[in-house]
Protein backbone atom coordinates (compact mmCIF):
# COMPACT_ATOMS: atom_id res chain seq x y z
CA UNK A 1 -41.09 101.73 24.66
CA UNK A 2 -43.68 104.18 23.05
CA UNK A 3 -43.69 107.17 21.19
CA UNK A 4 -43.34 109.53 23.35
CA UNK A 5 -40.38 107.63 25.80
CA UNK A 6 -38.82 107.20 22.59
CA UNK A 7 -38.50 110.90 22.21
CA UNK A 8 -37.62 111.76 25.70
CA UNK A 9 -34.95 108.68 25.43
CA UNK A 10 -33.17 110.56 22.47
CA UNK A 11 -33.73 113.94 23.82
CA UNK A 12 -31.57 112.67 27.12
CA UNK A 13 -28.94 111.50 25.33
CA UNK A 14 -28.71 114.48 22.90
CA UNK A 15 -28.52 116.57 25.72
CA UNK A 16 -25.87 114.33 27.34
CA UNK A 17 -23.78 114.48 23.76
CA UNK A 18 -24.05 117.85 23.74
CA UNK A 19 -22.89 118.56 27.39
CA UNK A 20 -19.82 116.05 26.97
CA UNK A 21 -19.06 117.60 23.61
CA UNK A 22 -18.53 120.65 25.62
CA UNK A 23 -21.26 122.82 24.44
CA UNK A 24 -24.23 123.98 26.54
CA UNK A 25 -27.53 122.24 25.31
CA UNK A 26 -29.49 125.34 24.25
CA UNK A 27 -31.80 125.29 21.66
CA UNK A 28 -29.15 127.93 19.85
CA UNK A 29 -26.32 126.51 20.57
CA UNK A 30 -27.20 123.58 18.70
CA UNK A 31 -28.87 125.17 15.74
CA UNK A 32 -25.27 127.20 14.82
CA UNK A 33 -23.23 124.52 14.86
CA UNK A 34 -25.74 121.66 13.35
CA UNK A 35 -26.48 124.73 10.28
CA UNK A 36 -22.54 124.99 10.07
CA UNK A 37 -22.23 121.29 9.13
CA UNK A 38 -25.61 120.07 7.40
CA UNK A 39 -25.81 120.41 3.53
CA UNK A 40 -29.58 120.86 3.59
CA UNK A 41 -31.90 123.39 4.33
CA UNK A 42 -31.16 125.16 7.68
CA UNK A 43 -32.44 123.63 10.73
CA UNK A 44 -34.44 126.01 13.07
CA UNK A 45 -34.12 126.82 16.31
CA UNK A 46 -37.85 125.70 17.06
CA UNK A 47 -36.94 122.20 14.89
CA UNK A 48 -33.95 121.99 17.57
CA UNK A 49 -36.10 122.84 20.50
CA UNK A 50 -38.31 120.26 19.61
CA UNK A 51 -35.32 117.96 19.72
CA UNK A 52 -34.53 119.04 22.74
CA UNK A 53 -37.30 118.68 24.68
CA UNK A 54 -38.08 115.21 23.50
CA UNK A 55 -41.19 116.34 21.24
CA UNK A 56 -39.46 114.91 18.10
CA UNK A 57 -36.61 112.96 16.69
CA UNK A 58 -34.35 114.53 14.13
CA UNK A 59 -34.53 112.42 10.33
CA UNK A 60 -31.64 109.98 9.70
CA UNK A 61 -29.66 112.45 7.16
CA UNK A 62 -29.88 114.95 10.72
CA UNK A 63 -29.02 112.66 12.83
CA UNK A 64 -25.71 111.72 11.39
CA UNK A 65 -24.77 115.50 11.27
CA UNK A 66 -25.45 115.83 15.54
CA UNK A 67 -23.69 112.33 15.85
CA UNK A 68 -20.87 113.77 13.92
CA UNK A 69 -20.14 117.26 15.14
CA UNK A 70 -20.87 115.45 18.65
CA UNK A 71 -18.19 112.67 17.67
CA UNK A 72 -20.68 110.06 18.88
CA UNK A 73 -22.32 106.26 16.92
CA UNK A 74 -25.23 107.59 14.71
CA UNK A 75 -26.79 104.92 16.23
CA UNK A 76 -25.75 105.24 19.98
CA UNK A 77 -27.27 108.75 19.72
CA UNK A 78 -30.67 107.69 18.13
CA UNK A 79 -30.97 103.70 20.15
CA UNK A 80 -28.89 104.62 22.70
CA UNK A 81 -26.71 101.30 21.78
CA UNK A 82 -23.87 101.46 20.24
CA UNK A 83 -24.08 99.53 16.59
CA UNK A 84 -21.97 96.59 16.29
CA UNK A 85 -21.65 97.46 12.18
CA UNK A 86 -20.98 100.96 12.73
CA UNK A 87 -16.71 100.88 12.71
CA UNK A 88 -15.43 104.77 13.95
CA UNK A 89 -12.46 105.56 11.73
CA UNK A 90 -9.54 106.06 14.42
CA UNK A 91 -8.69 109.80 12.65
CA UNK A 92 -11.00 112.58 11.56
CA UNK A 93 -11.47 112.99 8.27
CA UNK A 94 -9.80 116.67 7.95
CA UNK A 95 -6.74 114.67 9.01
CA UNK A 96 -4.21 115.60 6.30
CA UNK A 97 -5.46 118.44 4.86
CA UNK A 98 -3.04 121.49 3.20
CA UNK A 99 -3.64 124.80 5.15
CA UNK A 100 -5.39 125.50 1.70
CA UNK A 101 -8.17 123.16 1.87
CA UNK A 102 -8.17 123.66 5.83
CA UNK A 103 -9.12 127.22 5.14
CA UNK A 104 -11.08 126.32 2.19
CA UNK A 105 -13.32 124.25 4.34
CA UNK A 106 -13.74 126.74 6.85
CA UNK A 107 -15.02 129.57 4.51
CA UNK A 108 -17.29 126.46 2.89
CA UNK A 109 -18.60 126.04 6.25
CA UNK A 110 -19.26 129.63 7.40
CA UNK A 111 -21.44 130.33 4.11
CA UNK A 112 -25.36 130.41 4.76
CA UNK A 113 -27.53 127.08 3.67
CA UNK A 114 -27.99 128.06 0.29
CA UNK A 115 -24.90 128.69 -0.64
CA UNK A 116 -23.69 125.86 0.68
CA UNK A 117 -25.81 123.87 -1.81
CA UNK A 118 -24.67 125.86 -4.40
CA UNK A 119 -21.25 124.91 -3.98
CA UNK A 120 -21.68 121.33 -3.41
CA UNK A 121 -23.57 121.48 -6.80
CA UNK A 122 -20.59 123.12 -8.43
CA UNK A 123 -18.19 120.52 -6.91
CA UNK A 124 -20.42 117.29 -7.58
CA UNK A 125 -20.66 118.71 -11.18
CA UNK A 126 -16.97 119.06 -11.91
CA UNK A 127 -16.30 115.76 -10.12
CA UNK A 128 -19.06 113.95 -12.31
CA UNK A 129 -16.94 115.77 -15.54
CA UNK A 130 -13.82 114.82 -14.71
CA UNK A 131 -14.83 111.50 -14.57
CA UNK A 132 -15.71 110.41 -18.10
């Protein structure tokens, strides 16, 4: 397969993902939700037209992010074959949670990009502290 089927391979079964997920596959649909889960910098919503339309492939880091908030393989999404070393864990991993951290996780998620960062900075910092 070349390049450019490649692309329009993934692009067909992002769209499919996103459509049994639920959610309409518009360019801004997909940018609000991927931005509300990826640690990075923000996606846009030309990066996620692009996706869209087959004209590119999101990086690996990305990729995992759509396969996650589309509860889908990383690797079904990208090869469109499910991995045979890619195990799903049966529960989510918010199963558990206090109402605390519940809510704690959803103001995380509805802060911008850089704040985001910021935090997780914070957080990996305390964690590396506490464990001398």
């Amino acid at each position: 397969m070349d390049e450019k089927d490649e692309k329009q391979a993934f692009s067909e079964r992002l769209v499919a993902a996103v459509e049994a997920a639920g959610y309409q596959p518009r360019p801004s649909v997909v940018e609000k939700h991927f931005n509300e889960l990826y640690w990075g910098a923000s996606v846009t919503f030309q990066g996620v037209s692009r996706w869209l339309k087959g004209h590119s492939i999101p990086e690996q880091d990305k990729l995992v992010v759509l396969a996650e908030w589309l509860n889908v393989e990383p690797h079904e999404l990208r090869y469109g074959v499910a991995g045979k070393d890619t195990p799903k864990s049966s529960q989510p991993w918010y199963v558990g949670l206090s109402i605390e951290e519940s809510k704690l996780f959803q103001a995380f998620l509805k802060l911008p990009a850089d704040k985001k960062k910021i935090v997780r900075d914070v957080i990996v910092s305390y964690s590396e502290s506490t464990e001398n």
